[in-house]
Structure formats: structure tokens, C-alpha cells
C-alpha atoms as a PDB file:
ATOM      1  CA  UNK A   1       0.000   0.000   0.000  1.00  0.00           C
ATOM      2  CA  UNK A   2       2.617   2.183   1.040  1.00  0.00           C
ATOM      3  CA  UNK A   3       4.361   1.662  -2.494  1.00  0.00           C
ATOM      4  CA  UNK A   4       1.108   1.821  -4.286  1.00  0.00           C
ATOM      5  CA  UNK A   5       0.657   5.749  -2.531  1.00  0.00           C
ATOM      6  CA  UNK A   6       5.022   6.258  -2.944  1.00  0.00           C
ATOM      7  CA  UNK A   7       4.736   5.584  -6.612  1.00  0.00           C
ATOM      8  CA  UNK A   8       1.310   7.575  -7.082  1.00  0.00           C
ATOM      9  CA  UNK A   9       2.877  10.890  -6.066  1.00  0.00           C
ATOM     10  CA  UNK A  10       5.978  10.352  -7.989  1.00  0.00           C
ATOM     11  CA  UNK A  11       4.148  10.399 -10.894  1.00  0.00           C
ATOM     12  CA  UNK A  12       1.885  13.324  -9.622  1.00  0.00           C
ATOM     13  CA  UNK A  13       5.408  15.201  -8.954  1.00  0.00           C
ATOM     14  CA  UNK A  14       6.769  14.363 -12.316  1.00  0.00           C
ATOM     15  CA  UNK A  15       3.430  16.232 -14.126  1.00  0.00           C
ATOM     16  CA  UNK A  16       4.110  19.071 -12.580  1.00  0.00           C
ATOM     17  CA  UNK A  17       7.810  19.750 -13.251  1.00  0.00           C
ATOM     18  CA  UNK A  18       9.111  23.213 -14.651  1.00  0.00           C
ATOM     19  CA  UNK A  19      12.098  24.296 -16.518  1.00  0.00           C
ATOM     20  CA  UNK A  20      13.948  27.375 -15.405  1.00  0.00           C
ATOM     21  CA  UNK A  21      13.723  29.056 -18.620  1.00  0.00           C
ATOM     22  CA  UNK A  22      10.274  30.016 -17.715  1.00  0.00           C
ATOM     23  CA  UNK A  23      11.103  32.087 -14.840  1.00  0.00           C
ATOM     24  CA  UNK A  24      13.044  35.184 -14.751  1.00  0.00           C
ATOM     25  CA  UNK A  25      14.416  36.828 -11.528  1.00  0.00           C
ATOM     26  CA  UNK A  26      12.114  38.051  -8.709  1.00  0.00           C
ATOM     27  CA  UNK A  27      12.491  41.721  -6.533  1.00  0.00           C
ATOM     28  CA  UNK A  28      14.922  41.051  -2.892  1.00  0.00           C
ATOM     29  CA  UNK A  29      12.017  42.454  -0.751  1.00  0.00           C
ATOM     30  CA  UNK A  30       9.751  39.887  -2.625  1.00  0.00           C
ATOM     31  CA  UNK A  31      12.235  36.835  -2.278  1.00  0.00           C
ATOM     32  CA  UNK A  32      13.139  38.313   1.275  1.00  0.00           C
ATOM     33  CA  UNK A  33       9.310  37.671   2.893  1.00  0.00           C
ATOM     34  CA  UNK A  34       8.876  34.649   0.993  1.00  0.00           C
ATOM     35  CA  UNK A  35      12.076  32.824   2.323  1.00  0.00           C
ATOM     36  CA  UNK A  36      11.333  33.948   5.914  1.00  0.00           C
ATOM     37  CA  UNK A  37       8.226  32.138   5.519  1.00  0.00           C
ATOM     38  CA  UNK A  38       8.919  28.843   3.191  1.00  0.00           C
ATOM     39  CA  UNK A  39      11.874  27.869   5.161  1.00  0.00           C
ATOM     40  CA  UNK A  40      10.334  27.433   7.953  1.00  0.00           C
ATOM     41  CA  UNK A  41       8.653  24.374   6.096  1.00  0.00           C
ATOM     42  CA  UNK A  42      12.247  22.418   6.556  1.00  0.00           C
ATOM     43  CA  UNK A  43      11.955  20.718   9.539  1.00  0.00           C
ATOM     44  CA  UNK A  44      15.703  20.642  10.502  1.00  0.00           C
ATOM     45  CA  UNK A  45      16.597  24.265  10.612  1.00  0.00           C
ATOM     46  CA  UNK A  46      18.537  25.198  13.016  1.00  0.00           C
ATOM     47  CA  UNK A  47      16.745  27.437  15.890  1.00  0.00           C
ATOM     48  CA  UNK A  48      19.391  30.344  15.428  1.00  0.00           C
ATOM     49  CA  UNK A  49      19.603  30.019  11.158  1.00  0.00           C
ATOM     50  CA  UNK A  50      22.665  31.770   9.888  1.00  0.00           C
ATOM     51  CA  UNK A  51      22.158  32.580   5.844  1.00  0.00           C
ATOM     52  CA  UNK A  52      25.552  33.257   3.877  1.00  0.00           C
ATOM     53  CA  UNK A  53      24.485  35.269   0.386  1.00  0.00           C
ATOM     54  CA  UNK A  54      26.951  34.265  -2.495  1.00  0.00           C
ATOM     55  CA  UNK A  55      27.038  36.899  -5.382  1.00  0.00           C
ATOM     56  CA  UNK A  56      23.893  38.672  -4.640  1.00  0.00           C
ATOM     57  CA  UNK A  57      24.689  42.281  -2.523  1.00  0.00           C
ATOM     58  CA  UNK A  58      21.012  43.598  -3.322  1.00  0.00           C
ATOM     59  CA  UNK A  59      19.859  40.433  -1.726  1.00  0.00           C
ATOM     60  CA  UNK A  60      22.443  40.261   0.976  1.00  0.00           C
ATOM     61  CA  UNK A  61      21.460  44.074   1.742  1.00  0.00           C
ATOM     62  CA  UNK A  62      17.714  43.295   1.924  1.00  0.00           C
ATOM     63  CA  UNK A  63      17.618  40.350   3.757  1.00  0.00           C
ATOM     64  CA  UNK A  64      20.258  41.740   6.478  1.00  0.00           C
ATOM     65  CA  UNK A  65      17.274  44.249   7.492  1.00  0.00           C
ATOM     66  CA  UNK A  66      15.887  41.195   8.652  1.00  0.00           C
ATOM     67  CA  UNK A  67      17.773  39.907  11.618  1.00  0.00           C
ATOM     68  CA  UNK A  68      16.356  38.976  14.279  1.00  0.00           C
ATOM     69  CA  UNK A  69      12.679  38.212  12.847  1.00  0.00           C
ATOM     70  CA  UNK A  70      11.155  34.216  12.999  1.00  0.00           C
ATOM     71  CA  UNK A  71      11.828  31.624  10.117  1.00  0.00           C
ATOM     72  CA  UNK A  72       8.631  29.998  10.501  1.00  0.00           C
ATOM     73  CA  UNK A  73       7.717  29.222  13.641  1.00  0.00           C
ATOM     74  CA  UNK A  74      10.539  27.309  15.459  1.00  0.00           C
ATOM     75  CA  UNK A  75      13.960  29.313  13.873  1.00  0.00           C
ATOM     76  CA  UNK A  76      15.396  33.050  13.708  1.00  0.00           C
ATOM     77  CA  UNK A  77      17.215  34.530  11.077  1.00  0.00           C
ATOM     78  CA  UNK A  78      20.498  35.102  13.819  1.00  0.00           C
ATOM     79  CA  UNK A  79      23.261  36.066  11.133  1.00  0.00           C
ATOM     80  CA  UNK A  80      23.626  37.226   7.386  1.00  0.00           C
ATOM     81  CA  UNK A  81      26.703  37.384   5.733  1.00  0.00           C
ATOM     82  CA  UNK A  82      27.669  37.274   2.012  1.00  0.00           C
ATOM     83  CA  UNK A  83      30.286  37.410  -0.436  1.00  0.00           C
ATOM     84  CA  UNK A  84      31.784  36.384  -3.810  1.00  0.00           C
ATOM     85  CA  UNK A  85      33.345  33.293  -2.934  1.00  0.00           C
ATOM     86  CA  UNK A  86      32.434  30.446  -0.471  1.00  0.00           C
ATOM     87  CA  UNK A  87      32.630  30.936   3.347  1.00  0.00           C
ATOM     88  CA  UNK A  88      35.172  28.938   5.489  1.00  0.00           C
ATOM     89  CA  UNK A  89      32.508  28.188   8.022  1.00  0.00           C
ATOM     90  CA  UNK A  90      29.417  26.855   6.953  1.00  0.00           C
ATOM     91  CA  UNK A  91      26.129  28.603   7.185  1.00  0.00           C
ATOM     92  CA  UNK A  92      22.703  26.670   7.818  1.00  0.00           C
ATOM     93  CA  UNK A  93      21.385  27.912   4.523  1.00  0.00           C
ATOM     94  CA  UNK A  94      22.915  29.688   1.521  1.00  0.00           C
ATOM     95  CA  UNK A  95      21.622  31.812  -1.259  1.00  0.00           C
ATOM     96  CA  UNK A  96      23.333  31.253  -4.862  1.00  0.00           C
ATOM     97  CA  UNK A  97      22.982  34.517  -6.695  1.00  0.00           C
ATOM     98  CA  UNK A  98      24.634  35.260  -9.842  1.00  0.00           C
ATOM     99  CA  UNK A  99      27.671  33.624  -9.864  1.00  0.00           C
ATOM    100  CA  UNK A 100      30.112  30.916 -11.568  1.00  0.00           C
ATOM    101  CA  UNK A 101      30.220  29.000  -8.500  1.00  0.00           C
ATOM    102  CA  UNK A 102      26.696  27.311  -8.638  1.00  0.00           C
ATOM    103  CA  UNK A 103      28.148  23.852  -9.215  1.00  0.00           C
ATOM    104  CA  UNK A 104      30.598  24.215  -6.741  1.00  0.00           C
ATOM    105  CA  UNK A 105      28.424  26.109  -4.072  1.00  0.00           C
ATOM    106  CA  UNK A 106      25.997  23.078  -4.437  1.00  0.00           C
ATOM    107  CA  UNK A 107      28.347  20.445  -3.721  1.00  0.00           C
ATOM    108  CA  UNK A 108      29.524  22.607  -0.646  1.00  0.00           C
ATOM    109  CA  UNK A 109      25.985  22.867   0.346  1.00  0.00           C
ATOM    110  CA  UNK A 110      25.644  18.831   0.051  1.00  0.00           C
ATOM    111  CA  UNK A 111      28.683  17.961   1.665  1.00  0.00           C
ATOM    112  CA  UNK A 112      28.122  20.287   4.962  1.00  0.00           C
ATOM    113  CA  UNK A 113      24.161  19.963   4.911  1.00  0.00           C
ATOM    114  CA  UNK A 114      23.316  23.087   4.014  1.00  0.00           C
ATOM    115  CA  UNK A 115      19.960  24.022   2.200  1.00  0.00           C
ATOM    116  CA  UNK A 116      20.465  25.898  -0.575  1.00  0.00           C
ATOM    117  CA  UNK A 117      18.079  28.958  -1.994  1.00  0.00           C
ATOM    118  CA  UNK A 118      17.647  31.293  -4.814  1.00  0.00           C
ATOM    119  CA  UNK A 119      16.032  34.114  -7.056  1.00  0.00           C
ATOM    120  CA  UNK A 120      18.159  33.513 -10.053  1.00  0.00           C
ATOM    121  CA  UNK A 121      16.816  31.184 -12.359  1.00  0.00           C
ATOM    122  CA  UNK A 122      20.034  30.783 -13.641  1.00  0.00           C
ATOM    123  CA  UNK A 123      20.737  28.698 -10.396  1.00  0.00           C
ATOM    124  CA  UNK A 124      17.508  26.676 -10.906  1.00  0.00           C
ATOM    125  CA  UNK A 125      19.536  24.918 -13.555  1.00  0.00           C
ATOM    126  CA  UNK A 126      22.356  23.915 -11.519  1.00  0.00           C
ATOM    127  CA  UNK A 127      20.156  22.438  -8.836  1.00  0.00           C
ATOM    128  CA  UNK A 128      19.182  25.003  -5.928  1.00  0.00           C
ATOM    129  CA  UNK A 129      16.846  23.450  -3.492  1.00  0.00           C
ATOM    130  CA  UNK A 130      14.492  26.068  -3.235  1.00  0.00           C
ATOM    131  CA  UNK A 131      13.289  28.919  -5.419  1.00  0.00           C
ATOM    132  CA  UNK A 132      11.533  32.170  -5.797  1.00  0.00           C
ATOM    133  CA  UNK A 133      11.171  33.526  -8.963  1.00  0.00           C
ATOM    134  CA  UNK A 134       8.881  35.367 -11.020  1.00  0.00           C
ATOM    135  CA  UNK A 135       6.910  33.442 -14.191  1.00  0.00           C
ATOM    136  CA  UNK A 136       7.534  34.441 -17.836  1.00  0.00           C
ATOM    137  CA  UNK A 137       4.178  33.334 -18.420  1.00  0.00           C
ATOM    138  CA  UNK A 138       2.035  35.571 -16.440  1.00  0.00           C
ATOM    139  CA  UNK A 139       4.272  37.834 -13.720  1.00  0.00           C
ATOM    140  CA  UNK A 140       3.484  36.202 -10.736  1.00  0.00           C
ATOM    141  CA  UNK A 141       5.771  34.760  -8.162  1.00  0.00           C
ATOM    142  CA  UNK A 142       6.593  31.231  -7.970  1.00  0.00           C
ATOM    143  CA  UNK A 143       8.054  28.832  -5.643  1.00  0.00           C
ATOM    144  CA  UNK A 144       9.774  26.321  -6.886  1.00  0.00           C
ATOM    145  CA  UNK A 145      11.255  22.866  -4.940  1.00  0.00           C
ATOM    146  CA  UNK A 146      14.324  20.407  -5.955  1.00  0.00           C
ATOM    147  CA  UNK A 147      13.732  17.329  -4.409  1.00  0.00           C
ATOM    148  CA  UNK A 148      16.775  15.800  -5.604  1.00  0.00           C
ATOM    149  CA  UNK A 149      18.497  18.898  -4.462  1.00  0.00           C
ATOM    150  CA  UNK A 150      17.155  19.117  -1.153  1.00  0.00           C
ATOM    151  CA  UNK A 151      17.680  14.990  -0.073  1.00  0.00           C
ATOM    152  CA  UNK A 152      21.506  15.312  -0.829  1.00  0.00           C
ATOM    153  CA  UNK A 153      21.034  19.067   1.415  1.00  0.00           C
ATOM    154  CA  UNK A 154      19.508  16.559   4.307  1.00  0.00           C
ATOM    155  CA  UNK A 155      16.495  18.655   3.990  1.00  0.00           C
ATOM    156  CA  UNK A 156      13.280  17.276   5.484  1.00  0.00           C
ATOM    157  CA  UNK A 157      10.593  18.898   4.239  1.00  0.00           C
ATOM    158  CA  UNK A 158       6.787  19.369   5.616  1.00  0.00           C
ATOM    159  CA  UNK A 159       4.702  17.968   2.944  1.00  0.00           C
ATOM    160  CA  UNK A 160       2.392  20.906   3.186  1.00  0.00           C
ATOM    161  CA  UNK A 161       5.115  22.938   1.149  1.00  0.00           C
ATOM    162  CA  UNK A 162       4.461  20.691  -1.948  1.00  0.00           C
ATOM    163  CA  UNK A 163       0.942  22.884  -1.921  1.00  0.00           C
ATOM    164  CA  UNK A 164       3.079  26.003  -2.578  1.00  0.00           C
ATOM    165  CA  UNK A 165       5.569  24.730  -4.769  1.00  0.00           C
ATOM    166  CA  UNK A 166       6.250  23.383  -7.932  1.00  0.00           C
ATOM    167  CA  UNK A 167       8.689  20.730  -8.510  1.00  0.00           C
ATOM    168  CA  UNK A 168      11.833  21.385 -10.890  1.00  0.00           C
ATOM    169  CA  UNK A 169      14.588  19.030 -11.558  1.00  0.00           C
END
């Protein structure tokens, strides 16, 4: 039974994948809220979260206005830092902006359990875990979720996110 339900919502997940050409960036203060809210849906954050922004200083500078303030329910936003090139001590999440590192920031991420974000599509195609972008198709913000991505992260999602997101590999 179990199998019968596993294999039913792969193939629900697999209808609804996206390709990142669809998307095009979304607005810091937009990405900002919406990250302060969706990662609270992983469900081993730490309770102090500490975000590092790589190649994204509007971001970085946005998102720094926000120490202090809940991720979700259970976590704070305790630290934001950023730069151009990968920190020495790893953060509990980290933003991929525009940058040449994206295959190299995700293996970082993967080997040192970090989740991994973004508002470049750009980084959608190099495997961020999670997403905020706007659609091509009609303006409006999307989120959009990397399973793949987010099991080599350790991620452990609440299901209820898959009622936000769609599903990109």
C-alpha cells in the first residue's frame, strides 16, 4: 500500500515539473518575505539560522534588514553574511545569486548539509533546493522545490510545502 501511494505521487510530482527558462528573476524584498516564511517548512533548521548570500549584494542588503525576525515558527534569522566566494565556516542555509560557482556552491551545500536557496533562475539549472522567482508566463511569483536537491542538502521537508511549490529538476 505504502508503495502503491510512494509511486502515485511520484508520478503526480513528475506532471508538474518546470524548466527554469520560464522564470526570470524576482524583486529582494519579494524573495526576502517569501524565504522567511517557506523555510520554515524544513523541519531541521537550526533554531538560530545563519544565511551566507553568495554573489547577490542587493539580496544580501535586503535580507540583512531582517535579523532577528522568525523563520517559521521554530527558527530566527540570527546572522547574514555574504560574499563572492564560499565561506570557510558553513552557514545553515545559503543563497546562490549570480555567480560561476553554482556547481561548486551546491556540492559545498551537500557535503556540509546546508539548504540551498535562490532568485536567479540561472541557479535553478544547476540544482538550488528552493526557489523564488517570477513566471515568464504571467508575472506572478513562484516557488519552486528540488527534491533531488534538497535529499543530498539533508532537507526534510513538511509535505504541506508541496501545496506552494512546484517541482523542478
Amino acid at each position: 500500500m505504502k508503495r502503491t501511494l510512494s509511486l502515485f505521487l511520484a508520478v503526480c510530482l513528475c506532471s508538474l515539473l518546470a524548466h527554469a527558462e520560464d522564470y526570470a528573476a524576482a524583486p529582494d524584498a519579494l524573495q526576502t518575505a517569501l524565504f522567511l516564511k517557506l523555510l520554515g517548512f524544513d523541519k531541521t533548521l537550526a533554531k538560530d539560522a545563519k544565511l551566507y548570500v553568495l554573489g547577490a549584494d542587493g539580496f544580501a542588503a535586503e535580507i540583512k534588514k531582517q535579523v532577528g525576525t522568525p523563520v517559521g515558527s521554530s527558527s530566527m534569522l540570527a546572522q547574514v553574511d555574504g560574499g563572492a566566494t564560499l565561506p570557510s565556516e558553513p552557514p545553515n542555509i545559503l543563497y546562490i545569486g549570480e555567480t560561476a560557482l553554482g556547481a561548486d556552491a551546491l556540492k559545498y551545500a551537500a557535503d556540509n548539509k546546508i539548504i540551498t536557496i535562490s532568485g536567479n533562475p540561472k541557479a535553478l539549472a544547476t540544482g538550488a533546493s528552493l526557489a523564488v522567482v517570477i513566471s515568464t508566463a504571467d508575472g506572478k511569483p513562484r516557488v519552486l522545490l528540488n527534491p533531488k536537491t534538497s535529499k543530498a542538502e539533508g532537507v526534510d521537508w513538511n509535505p504541506a510545502i508541496m501545496k506552494l511549490a512546484t517541482v523542478v529538476q
